[in-house]
Protein backbone atom coordinates (compact mmCIF):
# COMPACT_ATOMS: atom_id res chain seq x y z
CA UNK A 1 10.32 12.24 3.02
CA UNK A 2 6.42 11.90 3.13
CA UNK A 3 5.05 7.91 3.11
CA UNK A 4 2.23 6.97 1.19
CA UNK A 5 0.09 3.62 1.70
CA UNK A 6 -1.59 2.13 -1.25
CA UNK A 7 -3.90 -0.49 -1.37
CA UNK A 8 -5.70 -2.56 -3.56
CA UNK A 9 -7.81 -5.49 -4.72
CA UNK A 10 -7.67 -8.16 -7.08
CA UNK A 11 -10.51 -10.73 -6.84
CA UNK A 12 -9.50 -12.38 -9.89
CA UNK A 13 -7.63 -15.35 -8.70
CA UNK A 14 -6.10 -16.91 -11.93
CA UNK A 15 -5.39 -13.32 -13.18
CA UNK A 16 -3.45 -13.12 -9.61
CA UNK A 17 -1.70 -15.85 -9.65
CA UNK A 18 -0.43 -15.48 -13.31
CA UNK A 19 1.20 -12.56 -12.56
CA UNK A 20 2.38 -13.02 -8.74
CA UNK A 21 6.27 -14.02 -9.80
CA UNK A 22 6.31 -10.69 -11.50
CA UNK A 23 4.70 -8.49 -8.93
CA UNK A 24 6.77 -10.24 -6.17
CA UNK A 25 10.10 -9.37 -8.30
CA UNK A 26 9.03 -5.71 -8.62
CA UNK A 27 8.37 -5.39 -4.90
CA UNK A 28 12.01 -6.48 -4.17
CA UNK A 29 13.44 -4.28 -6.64
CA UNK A 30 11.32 -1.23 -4.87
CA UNK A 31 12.14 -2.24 -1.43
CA UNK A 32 16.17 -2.36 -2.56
CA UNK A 33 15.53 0.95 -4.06
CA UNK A 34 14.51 2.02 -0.94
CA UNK A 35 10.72 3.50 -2.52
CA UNK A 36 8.62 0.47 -0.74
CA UNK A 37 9.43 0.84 3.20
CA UNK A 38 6.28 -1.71 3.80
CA UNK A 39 4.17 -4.27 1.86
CA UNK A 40 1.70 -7.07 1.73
CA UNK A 41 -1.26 -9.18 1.82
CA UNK A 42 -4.03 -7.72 3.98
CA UNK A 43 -6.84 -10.50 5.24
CA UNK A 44 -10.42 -9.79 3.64
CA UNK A 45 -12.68 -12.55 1.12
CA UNK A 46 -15.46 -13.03 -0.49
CA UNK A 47 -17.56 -15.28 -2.79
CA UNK A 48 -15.87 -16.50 -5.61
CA UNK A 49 -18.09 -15.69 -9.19
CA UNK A 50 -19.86 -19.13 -9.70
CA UNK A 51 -18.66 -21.38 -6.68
CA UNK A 52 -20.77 -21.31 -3.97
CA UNK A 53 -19.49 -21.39 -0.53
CA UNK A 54 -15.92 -20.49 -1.57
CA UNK A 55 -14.07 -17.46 -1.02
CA UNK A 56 -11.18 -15.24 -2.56
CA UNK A 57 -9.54 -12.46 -2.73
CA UNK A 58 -6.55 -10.85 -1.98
CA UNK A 59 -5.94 -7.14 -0.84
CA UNK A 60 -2.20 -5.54 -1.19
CA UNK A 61 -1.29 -2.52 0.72
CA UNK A 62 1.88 -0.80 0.39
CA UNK A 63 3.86 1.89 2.05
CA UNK A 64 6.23 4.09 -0.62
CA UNK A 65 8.70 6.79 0.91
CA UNK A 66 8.14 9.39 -1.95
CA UNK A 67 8.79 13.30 -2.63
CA UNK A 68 4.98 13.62 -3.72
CA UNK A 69 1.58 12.03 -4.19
CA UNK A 70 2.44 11.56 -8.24
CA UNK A 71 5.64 9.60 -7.35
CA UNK A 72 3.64 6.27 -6.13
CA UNK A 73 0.88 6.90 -8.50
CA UNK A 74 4.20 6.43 -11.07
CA UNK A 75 5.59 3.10 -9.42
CA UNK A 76 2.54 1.50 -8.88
CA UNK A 77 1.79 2.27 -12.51
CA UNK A 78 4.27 0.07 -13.19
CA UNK A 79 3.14 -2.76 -10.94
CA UNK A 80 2.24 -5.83 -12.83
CA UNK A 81 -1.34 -6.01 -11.69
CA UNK A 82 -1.56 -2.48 -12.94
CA UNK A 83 -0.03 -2.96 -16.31
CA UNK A 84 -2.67 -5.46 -17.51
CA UNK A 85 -5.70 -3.27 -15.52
CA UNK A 86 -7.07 -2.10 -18.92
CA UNK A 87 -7.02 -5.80 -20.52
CA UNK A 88 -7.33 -8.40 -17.44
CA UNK A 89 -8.95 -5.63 -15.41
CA UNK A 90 -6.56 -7.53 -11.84
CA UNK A 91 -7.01 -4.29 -9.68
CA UNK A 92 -10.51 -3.51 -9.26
CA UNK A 93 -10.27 -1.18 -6.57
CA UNK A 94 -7.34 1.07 -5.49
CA UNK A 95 -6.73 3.92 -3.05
CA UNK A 96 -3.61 6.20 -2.52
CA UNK A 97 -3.24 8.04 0.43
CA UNK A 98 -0.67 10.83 2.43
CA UNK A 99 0.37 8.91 5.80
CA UNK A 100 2.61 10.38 8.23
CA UNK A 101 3.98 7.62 11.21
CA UNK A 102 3.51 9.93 14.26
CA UNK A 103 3.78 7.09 16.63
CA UNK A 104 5.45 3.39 16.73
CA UNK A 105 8.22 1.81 14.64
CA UNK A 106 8.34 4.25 11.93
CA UNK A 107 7.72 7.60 13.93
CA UNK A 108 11.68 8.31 13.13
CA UNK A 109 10.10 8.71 9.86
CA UNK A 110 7.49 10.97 10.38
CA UNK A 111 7.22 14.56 10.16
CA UNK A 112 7.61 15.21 13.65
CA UNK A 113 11.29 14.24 13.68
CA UNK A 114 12.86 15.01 16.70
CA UNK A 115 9.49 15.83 18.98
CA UNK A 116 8.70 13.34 21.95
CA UNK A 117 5.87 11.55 21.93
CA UNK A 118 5.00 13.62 25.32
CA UNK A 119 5.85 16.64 23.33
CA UNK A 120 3.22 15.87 20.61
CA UNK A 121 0.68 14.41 22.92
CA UNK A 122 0.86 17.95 24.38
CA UNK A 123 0.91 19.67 21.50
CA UNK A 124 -2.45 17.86 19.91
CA UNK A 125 -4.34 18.11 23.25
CA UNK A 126 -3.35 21.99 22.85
CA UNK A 127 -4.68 22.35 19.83
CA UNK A 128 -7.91 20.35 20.28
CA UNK A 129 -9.20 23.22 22.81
């Protein structure tokens, strides 16, 4: 089943925190669902709006197993964060992207199933003459 990663960012930090017992709930009812293989906080900040010399913000990215691109679009619709985007604007950027785990942990997962990683190291350098 194809994996997509998802990430986004909320720089509102009482926004975030308001809703954080919900999000975290939904995440664990995803992963037991078996949709969210991955998830969490990425490390990025930046200024906080009027205070000087302080920084915030948090950045999510999550990995869904999922039949198609609209499937995560649908679950992350129902994130939290998401939910309140039109009124408490908490996800101010977000990107959803195809990702296929060639190589490491998750290859098993990938669409190369059952090809070696000497077998597709082969393959690729084939192709890139």
């Amino acid at each position: 089943m194809p994996h997509f990663v998802v990430s986004y960012v909320h720089r509102d930090p009482i926004g975030w925190a308001r809703h954080l017992d919900a999000y975290m709930r939904c995440l664990v009812e995803r992963a037991e669902a078996g949709q969210l293989r991955a998830s969490e906080p990425t490390t990025r900040s930046e200024t906080m709006p009027g205070q000087p010399g302080r920084t915030w913000e948090r950045t999510a990215l999550l990995v869904f197993s999922a039949a198609d691109e609209e499937a995560p679009h649908k679950i992350v619709g129902t994130d939290p964060y998401l939910v309140e985007v039109q009124v408490e604007g908490q996800v101010q950027q977000m990107v959803c992207v195809q990702w296929d785990p060639i190589f490491g942990v998750r290859s098993e997962e990938s669409s190369r199933t059952g090809v070696s990683d000497v077998e597709l190291v082969e393959h690729l350098a084939e192709q890139a003459r």
